[in-house]
N, C-alpha and C. Protein backbone atom coordinates (compact mmCIF):
# COMPACT_ATOMS: atom_id res chain seq x y z
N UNK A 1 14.39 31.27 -36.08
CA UNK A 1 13.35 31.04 -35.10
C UNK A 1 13.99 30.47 -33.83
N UNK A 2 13.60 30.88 -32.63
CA UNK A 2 13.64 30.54 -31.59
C UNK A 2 13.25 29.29 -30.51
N UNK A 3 13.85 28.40 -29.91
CA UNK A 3 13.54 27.37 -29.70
C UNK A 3 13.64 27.46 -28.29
N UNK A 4 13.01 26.84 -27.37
CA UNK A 4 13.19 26.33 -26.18
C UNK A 4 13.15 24.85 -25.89
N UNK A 5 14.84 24.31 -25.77
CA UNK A 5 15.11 22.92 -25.71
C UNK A 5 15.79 22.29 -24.47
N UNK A 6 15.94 21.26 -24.62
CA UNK A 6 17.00 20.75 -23.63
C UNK A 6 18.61 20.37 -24.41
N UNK A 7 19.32 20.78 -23.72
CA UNK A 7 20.60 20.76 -23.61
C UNK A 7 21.01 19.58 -23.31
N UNK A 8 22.08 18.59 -23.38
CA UNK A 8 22.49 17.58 -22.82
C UNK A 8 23.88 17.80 -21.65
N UNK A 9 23.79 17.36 -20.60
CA UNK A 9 25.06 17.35 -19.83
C UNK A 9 24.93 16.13 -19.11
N UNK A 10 26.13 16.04 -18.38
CA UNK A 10 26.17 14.71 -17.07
C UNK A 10 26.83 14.03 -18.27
N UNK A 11 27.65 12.93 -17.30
CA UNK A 11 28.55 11.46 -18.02
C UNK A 11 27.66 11.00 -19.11
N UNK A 12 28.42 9.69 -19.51
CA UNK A 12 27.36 8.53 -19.97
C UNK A 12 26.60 8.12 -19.40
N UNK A 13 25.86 7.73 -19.87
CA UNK A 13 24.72 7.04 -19.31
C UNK A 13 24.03 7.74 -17.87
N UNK A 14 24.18 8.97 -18.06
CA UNK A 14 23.57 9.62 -16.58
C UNK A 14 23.57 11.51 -17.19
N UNK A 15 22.83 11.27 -17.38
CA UNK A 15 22.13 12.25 -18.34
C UNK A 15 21.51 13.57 -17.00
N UNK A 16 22.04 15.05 -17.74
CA UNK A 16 21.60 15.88 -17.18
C UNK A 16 21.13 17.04 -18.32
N UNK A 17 20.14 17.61 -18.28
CA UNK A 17 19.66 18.17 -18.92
C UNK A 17 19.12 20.12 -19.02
N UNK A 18 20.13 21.00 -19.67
CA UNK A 18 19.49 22.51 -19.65
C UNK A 18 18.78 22.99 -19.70
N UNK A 19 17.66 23.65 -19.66
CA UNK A 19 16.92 24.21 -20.58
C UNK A 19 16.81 25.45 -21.09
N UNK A 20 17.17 25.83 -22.51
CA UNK A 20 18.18 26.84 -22.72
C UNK A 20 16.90 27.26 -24.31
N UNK A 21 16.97 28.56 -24.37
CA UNK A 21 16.71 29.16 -25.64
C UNK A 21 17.65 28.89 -26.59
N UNK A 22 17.53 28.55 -27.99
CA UNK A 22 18.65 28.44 -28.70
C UNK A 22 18.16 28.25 -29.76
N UNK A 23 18.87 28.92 -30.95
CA UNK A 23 18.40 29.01 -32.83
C UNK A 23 18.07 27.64 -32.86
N UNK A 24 16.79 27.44 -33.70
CA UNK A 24 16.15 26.28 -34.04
C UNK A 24 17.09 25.16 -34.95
N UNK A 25 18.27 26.09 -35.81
CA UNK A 25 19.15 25.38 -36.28
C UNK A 25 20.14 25.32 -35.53
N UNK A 26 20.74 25.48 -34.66
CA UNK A 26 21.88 25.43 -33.75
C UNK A 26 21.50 23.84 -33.60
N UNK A 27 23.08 23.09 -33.32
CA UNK A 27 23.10 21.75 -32.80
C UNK A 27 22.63 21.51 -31.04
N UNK A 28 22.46 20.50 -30.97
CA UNK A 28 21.78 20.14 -29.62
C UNK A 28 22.44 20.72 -28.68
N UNK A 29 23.94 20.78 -28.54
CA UNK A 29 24.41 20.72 -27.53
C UNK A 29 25.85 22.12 -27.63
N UNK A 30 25.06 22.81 -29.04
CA UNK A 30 25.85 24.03 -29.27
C UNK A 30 25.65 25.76 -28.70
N UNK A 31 25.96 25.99 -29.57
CA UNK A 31 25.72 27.47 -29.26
C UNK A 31 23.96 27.91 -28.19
N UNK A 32 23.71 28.88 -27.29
CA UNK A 32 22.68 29.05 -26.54
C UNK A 32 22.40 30.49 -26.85
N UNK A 33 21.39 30.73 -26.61
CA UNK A 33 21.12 32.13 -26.13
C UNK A 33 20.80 32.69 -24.87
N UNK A 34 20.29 31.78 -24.12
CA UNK A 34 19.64 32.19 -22.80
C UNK A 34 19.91 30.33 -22.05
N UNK A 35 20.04 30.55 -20.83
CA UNK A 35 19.77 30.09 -19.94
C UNK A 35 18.07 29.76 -18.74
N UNK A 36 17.79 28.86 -18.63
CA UNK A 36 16.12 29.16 -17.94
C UNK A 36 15.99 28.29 -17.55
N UNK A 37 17.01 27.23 -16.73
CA UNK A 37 16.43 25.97 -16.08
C UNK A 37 17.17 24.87 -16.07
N UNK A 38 16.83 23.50 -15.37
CA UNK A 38 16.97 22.13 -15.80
C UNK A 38 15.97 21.35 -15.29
N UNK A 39 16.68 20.04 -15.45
CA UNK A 39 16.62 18.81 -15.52
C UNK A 39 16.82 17.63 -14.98
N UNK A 40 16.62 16.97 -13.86
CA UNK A 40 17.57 15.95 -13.83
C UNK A 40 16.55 14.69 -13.96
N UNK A 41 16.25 14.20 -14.99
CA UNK A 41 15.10 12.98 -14.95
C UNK A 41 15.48 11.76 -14.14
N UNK A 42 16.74 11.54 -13.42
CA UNK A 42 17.42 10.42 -12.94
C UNK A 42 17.04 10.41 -11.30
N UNK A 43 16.28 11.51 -10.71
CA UNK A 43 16.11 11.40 -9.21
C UNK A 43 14.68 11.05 -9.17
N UNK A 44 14.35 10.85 -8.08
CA UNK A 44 12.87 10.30 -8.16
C UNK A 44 12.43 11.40 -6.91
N UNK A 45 10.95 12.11 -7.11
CA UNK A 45 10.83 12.60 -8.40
C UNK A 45 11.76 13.27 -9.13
N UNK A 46 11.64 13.88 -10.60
CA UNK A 46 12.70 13.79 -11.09
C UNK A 46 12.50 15.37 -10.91
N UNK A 47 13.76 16.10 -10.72
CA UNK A 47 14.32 17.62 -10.43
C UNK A 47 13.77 18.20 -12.21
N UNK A 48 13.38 19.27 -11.71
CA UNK A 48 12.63 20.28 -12.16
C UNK A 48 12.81 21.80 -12.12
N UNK A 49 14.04 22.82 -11.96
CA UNK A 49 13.33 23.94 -11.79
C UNK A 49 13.93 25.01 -13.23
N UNK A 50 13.02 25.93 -13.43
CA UNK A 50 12.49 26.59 -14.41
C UNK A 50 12.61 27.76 -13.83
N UNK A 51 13.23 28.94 -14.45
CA UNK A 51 12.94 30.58 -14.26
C UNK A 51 11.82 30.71 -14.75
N UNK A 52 10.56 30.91 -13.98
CA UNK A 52 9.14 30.94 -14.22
C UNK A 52 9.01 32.37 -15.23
N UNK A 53 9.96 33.20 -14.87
CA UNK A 53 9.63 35.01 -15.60
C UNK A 53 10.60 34.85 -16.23
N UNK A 54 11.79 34.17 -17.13
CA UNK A 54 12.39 34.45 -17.98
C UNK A 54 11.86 33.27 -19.01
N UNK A 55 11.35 32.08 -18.77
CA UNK A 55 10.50 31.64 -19.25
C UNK A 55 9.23 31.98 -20.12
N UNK A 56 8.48 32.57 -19.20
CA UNK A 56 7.38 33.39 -19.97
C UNK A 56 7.80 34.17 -20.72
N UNK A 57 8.94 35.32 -20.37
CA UNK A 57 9.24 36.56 -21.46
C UNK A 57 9.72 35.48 -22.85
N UNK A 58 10.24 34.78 -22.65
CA UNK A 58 10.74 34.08 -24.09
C UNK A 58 9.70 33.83 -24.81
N UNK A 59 8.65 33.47 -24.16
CA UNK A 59 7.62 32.75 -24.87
C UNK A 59 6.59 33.90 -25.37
N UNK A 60 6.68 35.05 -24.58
CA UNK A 60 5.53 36.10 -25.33
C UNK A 60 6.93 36.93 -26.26
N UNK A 61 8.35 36.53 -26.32
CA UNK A 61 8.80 37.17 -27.72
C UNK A 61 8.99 36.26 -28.94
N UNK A 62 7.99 34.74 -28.54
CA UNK A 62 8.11 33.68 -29.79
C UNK A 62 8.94 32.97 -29.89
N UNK A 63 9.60 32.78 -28.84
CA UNK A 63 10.03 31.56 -28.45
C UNK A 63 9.17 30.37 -28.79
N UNK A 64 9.27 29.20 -29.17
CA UNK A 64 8.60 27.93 -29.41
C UNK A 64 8.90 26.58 -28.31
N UNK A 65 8.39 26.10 -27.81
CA UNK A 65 9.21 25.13 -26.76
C UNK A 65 9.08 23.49 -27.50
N UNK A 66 10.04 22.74 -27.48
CA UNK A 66 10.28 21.54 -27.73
C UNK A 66 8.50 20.77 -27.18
N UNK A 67 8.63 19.83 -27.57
CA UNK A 67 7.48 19.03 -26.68
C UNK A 67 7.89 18.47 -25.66
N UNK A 68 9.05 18.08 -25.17
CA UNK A 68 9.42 17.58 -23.69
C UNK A 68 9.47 18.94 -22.92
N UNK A 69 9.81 19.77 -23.76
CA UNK A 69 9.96 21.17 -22.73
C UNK A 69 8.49 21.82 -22.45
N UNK A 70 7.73 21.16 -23.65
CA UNK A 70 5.89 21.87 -23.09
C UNK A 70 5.82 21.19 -22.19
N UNK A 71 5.80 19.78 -21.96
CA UNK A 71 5.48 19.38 -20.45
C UNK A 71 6.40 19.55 -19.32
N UNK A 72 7.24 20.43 -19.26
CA UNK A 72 8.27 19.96 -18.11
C UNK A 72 7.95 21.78 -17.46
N UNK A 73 7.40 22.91 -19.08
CA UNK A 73 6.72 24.06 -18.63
C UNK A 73 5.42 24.01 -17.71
N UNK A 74 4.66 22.75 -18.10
CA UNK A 74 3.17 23.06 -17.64
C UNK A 74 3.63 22.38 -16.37
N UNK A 75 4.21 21.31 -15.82
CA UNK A 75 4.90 20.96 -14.71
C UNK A 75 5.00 21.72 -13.91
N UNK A 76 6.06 23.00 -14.25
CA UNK A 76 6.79 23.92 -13.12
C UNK A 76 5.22 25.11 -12.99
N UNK A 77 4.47 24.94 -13.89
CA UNK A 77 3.18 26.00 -13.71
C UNK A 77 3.56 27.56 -14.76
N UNK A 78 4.16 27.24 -15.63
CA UNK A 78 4.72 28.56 -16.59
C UNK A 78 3.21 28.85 -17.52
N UNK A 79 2.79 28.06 -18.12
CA UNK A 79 1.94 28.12 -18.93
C UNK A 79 0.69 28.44 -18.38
């Protein structure tokens, strides 16, 4: 099954974040399938952008999105 998560990047303590399709069992910060975005929760407001149409296609082939990633979708306006 298919997941839509966040990725981890950036140093310690300064956290940057992917948002990447990837096997529901794959490790956090392993193997991907797709690429579709980030993250940066550390700017105020915090950076946001999302491939709005590779986004959606994931999600009408069953893709599932994390729960930080449902809100960071309804955010950018995907849903």
């Amino acid at each position: 099954m298919l997941r839509i998560r966040l990725r981890r990047t950036g140093a310690k303590k300064r956290p940057n974040y992917r948002v990447v399709v990837a096997e529901a069992l794959a490790p956090r910060d392993g193997r991907f399938v797709d690429l579709i975005g980030f993250y940066d929760p550390l700017t105020d407001p915090a950076t946001v952008r999302i491939d709005q149409d590779k986004a959606r296609e994931w999600l009408q082939k069953g893709a599932r999105p994390s729960d930080r990633v449902a809100k960071l979708l309804a955010q950018a306006g995907v849903t």
